[in-house]
C-alpha atoms as a PDB file:
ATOM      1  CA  UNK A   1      48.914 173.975  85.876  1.00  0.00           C
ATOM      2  CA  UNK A   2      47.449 171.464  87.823  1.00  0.00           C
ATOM      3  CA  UNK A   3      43.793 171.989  88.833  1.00  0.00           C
ATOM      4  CA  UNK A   4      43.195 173.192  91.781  1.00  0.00           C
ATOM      5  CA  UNK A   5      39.192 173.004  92.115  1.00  0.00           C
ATOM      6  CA  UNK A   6      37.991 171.384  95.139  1.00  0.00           C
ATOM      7  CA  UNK A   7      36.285 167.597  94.986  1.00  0.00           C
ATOM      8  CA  UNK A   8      32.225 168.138  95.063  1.00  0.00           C
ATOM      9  CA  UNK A   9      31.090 167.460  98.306  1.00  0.00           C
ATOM     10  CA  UNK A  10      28.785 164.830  98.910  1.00  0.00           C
ATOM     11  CA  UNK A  11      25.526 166.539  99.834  1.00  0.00           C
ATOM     12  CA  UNK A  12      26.361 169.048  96.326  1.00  0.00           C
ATOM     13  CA  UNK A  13      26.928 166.095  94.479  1.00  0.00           C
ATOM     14  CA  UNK A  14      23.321 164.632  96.076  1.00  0.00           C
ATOM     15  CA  UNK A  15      21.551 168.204  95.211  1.00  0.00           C
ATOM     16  CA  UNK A  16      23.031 168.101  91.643  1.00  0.00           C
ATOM     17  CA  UNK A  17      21.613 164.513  91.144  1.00  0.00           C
ATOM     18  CA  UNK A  18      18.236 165.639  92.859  1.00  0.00           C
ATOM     19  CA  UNK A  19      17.723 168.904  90.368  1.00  0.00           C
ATOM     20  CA  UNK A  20      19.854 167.961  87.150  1.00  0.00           C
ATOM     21  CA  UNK A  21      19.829 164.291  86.789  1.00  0.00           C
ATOM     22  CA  UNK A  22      23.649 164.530  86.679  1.00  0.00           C
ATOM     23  CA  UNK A  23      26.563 163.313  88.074  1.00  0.00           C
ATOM     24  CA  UNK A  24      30.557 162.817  87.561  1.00  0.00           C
ATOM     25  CA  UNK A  25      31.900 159.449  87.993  1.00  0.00           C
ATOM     26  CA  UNK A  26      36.057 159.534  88.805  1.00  0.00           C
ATOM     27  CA  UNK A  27      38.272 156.667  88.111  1.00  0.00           C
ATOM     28  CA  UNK A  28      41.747 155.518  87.005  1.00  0.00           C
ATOM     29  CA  UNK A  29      40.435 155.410  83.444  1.00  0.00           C
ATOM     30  CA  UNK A  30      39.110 159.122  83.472  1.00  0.00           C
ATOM     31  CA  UNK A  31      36.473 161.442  84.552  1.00  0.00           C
ATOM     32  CA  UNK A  32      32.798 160.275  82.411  1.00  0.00           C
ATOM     33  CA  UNK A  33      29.743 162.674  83.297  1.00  0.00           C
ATOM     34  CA  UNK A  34      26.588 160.738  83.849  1.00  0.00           C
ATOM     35  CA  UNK A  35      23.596 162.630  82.259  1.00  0.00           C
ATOM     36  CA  UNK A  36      19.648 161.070  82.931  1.00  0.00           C
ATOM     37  CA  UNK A  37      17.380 161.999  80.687  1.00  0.00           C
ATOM     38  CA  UNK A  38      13.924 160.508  81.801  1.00  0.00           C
ATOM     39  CA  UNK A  39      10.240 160.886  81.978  1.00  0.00           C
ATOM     40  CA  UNK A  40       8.686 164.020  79.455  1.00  0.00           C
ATOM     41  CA  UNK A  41      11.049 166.382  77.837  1.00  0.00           C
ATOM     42  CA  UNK A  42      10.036 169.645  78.679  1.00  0.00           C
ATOM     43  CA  UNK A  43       9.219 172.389  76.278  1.00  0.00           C
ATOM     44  CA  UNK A  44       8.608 175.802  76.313  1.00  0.00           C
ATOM     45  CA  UNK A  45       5.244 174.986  78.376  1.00  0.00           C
ATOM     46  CA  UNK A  46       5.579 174.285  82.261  1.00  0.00           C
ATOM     47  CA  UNK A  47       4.456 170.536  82.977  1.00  0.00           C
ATOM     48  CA  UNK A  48       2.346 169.756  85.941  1.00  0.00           C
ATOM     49  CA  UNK A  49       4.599 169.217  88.961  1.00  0.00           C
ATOM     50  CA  UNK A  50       3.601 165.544  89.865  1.00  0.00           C
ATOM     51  CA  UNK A  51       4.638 164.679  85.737  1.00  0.00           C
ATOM     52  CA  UNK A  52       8.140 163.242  85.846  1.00  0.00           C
ATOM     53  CA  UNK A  53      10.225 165.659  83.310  1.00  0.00           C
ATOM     54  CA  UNK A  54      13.749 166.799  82.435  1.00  0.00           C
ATOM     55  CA  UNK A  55      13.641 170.722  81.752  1.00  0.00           C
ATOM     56  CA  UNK A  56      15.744 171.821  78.018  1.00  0.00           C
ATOM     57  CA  UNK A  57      16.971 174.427  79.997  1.00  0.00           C
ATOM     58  CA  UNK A  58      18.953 172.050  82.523  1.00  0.00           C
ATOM     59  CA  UNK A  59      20.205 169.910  80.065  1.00  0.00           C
ATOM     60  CA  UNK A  60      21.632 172.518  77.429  1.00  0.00           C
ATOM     61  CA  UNK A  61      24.263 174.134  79.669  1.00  0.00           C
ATOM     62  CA  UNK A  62      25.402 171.182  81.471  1.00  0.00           C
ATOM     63  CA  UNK A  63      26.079 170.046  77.647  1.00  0.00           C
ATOM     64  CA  UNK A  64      27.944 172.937  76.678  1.00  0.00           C
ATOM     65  CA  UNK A  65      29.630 173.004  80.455  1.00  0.00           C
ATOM     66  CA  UNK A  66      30.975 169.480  79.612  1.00  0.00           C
ATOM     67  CA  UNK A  67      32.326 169.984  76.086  1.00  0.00           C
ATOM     68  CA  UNK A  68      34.241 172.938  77.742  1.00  0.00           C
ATOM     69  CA  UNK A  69      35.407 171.415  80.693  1.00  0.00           C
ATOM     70  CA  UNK A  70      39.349 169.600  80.695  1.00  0.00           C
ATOM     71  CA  UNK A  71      38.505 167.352  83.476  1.00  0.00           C
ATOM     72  CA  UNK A  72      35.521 165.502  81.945  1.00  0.00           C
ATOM     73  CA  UNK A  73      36.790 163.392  79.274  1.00  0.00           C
ATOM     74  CA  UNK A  74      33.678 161.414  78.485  1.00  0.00           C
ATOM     75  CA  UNK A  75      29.374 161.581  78.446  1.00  0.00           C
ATOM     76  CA  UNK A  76      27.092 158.625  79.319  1.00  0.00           C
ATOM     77  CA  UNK A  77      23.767 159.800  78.602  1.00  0.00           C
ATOM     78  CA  UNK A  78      21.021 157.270  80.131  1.00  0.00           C
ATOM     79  CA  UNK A  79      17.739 157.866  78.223  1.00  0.00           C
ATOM     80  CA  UNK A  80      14.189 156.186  79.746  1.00  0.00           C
ATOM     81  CA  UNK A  81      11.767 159.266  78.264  1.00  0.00           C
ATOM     82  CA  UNK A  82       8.473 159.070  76.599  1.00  0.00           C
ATOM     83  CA  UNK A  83       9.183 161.887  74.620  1.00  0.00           C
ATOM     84  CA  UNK A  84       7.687 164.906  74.841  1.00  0.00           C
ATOM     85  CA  UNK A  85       8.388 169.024  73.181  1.00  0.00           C
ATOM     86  CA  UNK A  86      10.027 168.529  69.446  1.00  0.00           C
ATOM     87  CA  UNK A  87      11.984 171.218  69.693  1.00  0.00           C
ATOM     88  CA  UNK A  88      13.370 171.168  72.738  1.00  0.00           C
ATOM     89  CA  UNK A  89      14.689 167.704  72.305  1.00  0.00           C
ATOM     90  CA  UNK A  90      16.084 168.132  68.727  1.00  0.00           C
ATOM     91  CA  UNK A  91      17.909 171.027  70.517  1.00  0.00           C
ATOM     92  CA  UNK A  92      19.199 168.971  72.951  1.00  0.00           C
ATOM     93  CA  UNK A  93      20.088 166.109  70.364  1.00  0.00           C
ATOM     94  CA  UNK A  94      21.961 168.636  68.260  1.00  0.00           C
ATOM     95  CA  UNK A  95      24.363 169.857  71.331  1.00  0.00           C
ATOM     96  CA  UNK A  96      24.918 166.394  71.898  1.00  0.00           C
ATOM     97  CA  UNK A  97      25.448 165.027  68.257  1.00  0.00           C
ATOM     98  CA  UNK A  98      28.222 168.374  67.825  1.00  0.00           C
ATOM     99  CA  UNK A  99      30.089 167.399  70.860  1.00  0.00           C
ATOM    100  CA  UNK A 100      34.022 166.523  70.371  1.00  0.00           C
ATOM    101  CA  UNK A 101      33.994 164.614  72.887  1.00  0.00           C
ATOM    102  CA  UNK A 102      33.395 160.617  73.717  1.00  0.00           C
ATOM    103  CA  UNK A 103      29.341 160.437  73.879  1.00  0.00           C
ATOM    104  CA  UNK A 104      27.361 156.833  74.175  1.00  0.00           C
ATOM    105  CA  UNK A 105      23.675 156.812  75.109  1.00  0.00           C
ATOM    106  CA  UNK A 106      21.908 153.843  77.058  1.00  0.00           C
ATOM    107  CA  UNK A 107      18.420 153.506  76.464  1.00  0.00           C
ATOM    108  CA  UNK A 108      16.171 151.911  79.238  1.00  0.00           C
ATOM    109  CA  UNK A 109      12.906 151.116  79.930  1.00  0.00           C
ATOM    110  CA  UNK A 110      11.977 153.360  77.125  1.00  0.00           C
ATOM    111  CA  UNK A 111      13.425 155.974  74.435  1.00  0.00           C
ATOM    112  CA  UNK A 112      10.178 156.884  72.742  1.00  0.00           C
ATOM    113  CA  UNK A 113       9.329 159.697  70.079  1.00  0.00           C
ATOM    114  CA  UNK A 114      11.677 162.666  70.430  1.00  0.00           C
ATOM    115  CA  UNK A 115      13.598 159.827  72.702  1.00  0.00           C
ATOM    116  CA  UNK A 116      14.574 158.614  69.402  1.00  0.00           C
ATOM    117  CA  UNK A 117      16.780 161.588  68.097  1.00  0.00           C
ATOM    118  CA  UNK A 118      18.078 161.519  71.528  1.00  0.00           C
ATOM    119  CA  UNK A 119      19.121 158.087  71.606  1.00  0.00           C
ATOM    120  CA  UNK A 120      21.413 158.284  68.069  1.00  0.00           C
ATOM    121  CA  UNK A 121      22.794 161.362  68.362  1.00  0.00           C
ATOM    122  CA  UNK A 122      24.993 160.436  70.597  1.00  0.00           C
ATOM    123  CA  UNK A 123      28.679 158.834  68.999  1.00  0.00           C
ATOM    124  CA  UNK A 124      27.757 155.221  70.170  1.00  0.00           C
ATOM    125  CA  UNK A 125      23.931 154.433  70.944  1.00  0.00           C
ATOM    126  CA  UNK A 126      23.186 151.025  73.469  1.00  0.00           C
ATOM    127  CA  UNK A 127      20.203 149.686  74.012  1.00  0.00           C
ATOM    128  CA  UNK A 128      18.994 147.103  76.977  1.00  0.00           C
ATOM    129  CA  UNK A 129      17.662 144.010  75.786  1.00  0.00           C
ATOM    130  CA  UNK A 130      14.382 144.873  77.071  1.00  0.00           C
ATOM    131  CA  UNK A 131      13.986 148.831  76.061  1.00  0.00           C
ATOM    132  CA  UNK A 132      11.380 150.122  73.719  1.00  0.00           C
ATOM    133  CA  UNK A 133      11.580 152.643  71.342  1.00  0.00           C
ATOM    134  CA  UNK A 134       8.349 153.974  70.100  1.00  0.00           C
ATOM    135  CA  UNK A 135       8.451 155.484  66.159  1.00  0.00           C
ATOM    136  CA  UNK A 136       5.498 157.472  65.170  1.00  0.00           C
ATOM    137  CA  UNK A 137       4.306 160.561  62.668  1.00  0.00           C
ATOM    138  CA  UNK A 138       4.129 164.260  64.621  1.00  0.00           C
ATOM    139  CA  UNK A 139       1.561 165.282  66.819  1.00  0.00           C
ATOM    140  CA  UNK A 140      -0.237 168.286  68.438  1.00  0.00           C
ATOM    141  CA  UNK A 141      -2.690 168.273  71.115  1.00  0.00           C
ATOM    142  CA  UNK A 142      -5.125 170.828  71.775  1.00  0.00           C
ATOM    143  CA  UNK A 143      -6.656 173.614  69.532  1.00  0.00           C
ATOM    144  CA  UNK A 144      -4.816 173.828  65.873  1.00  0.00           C
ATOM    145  CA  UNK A 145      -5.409 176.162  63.037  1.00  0.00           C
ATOM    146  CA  UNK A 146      -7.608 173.857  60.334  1.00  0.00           C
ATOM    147  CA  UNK A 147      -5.920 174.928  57.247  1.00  0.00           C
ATOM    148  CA  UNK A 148      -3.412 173.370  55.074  1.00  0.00           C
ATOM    149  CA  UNK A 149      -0.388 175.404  55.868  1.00  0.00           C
ATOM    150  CA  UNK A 150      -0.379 173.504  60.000  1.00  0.00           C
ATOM    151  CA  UNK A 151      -0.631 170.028  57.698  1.00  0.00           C
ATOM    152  CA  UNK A 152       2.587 171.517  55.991  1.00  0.00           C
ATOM    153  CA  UNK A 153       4.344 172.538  58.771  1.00  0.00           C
ATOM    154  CA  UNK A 154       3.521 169.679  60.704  1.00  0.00           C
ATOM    155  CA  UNK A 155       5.087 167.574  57.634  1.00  0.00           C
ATOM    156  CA  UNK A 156       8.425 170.043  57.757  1.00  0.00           C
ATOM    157  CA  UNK A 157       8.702 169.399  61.652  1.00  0.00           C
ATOM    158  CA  UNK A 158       8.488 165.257  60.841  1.00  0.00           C
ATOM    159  CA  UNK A 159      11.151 165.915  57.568  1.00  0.00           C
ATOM    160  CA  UNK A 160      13.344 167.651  60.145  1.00  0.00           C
ATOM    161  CA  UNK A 161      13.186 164.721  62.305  1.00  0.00           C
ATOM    162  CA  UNK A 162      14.012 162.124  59.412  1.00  0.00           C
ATOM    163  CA  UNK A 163      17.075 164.422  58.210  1.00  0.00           C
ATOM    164  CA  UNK A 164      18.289 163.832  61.569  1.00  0.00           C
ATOM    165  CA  UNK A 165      17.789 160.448  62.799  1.00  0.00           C
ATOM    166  CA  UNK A 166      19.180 159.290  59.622  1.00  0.00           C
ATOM    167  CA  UNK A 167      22.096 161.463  59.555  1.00  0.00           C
ATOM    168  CA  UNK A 168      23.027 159.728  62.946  1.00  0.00           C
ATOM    169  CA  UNK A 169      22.492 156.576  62.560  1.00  0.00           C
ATOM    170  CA  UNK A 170      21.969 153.419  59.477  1.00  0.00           C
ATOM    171  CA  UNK A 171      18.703 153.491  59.019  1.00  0.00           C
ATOM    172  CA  UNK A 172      17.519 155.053  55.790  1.00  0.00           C
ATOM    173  CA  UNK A 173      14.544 157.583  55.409  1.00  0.00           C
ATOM    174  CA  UNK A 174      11.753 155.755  53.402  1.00  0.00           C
ATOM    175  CA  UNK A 175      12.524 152.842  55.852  1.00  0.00           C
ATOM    176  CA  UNK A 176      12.018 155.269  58.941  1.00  0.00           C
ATOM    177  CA  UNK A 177       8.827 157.008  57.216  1.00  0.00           C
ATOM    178  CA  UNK A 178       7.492 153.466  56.645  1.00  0.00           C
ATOM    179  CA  UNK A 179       7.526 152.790  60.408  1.00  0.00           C
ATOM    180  CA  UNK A 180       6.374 156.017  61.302  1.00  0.00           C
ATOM    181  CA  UNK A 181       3.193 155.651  59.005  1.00  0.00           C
ATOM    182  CA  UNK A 182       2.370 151.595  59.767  1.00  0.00           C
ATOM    183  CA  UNK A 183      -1.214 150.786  60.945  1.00  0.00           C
ATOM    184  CA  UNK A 184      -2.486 147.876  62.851  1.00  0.00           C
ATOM    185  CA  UNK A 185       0.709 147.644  65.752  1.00  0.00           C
ATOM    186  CA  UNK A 186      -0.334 150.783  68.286  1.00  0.00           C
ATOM    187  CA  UNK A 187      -3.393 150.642  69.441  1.00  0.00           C
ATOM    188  CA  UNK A 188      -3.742 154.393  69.868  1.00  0.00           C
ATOM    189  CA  UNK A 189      -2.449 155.295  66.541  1.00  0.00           C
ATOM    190  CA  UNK A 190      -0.407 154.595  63.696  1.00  0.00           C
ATOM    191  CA  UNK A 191       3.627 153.921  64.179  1.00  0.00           C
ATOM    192  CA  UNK A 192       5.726 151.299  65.297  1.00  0.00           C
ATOM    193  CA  UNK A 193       7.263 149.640  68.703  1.00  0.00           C
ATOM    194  CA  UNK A 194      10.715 148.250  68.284  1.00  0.00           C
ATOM    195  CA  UNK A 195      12.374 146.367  70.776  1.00  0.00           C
ATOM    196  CA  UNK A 196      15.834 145.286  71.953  1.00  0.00           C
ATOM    197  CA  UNK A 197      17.427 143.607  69.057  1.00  0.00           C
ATOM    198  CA  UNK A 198      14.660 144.503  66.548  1.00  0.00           C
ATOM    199  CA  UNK A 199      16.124 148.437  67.149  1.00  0.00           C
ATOM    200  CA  UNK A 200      19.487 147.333  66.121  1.00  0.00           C
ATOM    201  CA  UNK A 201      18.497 145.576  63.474  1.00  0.00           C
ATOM    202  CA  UNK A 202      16.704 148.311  61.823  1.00  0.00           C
ATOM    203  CA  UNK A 203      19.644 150.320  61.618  1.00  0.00           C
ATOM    204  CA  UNK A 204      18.560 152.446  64.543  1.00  0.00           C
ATOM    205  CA  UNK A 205      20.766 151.169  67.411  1.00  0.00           C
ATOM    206  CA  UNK A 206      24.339 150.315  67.271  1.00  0.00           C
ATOM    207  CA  UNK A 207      24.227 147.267  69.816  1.00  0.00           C
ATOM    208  CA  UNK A 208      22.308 145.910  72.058  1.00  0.00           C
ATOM    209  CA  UNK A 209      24.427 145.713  75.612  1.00  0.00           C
ATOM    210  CA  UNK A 210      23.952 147.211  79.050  1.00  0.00           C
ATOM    211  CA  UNK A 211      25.930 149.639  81.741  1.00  0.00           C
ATOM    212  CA  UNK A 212      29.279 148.042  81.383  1.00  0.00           C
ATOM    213  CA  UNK A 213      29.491 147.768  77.677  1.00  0.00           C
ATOM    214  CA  UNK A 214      28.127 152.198  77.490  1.00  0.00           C
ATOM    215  CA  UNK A 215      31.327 152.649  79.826  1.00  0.00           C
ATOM    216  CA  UNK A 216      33.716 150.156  77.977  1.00  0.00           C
ATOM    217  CA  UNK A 217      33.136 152.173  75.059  1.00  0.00           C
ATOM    218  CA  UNK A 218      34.111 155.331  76.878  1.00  0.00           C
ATOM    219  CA  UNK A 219      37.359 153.993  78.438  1.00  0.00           C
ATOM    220  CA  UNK A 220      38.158 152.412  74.510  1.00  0.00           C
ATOM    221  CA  UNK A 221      37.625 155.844  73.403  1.00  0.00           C
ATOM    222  CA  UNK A 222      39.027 158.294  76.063  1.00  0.00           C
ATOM    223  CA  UNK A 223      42.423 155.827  75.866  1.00  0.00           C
ATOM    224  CA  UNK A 224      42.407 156.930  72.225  1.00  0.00           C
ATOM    225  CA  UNK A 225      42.825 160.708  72.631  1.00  0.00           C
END
């Protein structure tokens, strides 16, 4: 049966873009959901209002609502985050790595720390020619227990990370560790910026491209099935 929703209106479609970061883009070619995630991914802890964040609890369901839904035949996830809660964005990164369906991520401007599992899980990963993606060990601000079992668990949380990043894209894990644990490029602390190119040629990134090669690779692929 043919579907018989009605189109979003406009000022919906505005709210949904205001409070989600989301939108669906309709053409002759098929119907691609546009996904933002930017700023600070949020954990489990409320961020100050004025910090720029996109909330777990958004994103999951509208990933689950679009692997469900039969008129949304493709995901163009547009990344610009300086990371932010582990766990809430290798949660998201898992939903998106298990999806069936078409999935290419854009990074730009920036696709830093947890940014990183979110930029690869996706089927195809782009990034601009001038994006940055920031590698670098795990870290906890505030008040930790000193004792040697938060040193441990702090090393399962970064071997978590590693399992996954590598399992989603060509880099391999002691080259990825190396990077994480390289002095003398941050000036803050120990890591490694990669830019562009230098992303795609450490196995990271699939290409380097912009907007029109993320959506060429969705029509390719949505023609396909």
């Amino acid at each position: 049966m043919p579907d018989t929703q009605p189109a979003q209106a406009p000022d919906a479609a505005a709210e949904n873009i205001r409070e989600t970061g989301s939108v669906s883009l309709t053409g002759d070619r098929g119907v691609i959901h546009c996904l933002t995630i930017v700023g600070q991914i949020e954990g489990h802890q409320l961020l100050p209002p004025e910090t720029k964040s996109t909330k777990y609890e958004h994103v999951m369901p509208q990933l689950a609502a679009i692997e469900e839904s039969p008129g949304i035949d493709g995901l163009l996830i547009l990344l610009n985050t300086v990371g932010g809660d582990v766990e809430a964005g290798l949660g998201i990164a898992e939903l998106i790595s298990g999806m069936s369906k078409p999935t290419v991520s854009l990074v730009l401007g920036g696709g830093h720390s947890i940014g990183v599992p979110l930029a690869v899980a996706a089927k195809r990963s782009i990034i601009a020619p001038s994006a940055a993606m920031t590698i670098h060990p795990v870290r906890l601000t505030g008040v930790v227990v000193g004792a040697p079992q938060t040193y441990d668990y702090f090393a399962r949380i970064q071997d978590r990370i590693i399992e996954f990043v590598t399992r989603c894209s060509s880099i391999k894990s002691e080259r990825l560790l190396e990077m994480m644990q390289r002095t003398g490029e941050l000036a803050s602390e120990i890591g490694t910026a990669l830019y562009g190119q230098e992303a795609v040629d450490a196995g990271l990134i699939d290409e380097v491209g912009g907007l029109s090669d993320a959506l060429g690779y969705l029509h390719a692929e949505i023609e396909k099935r």
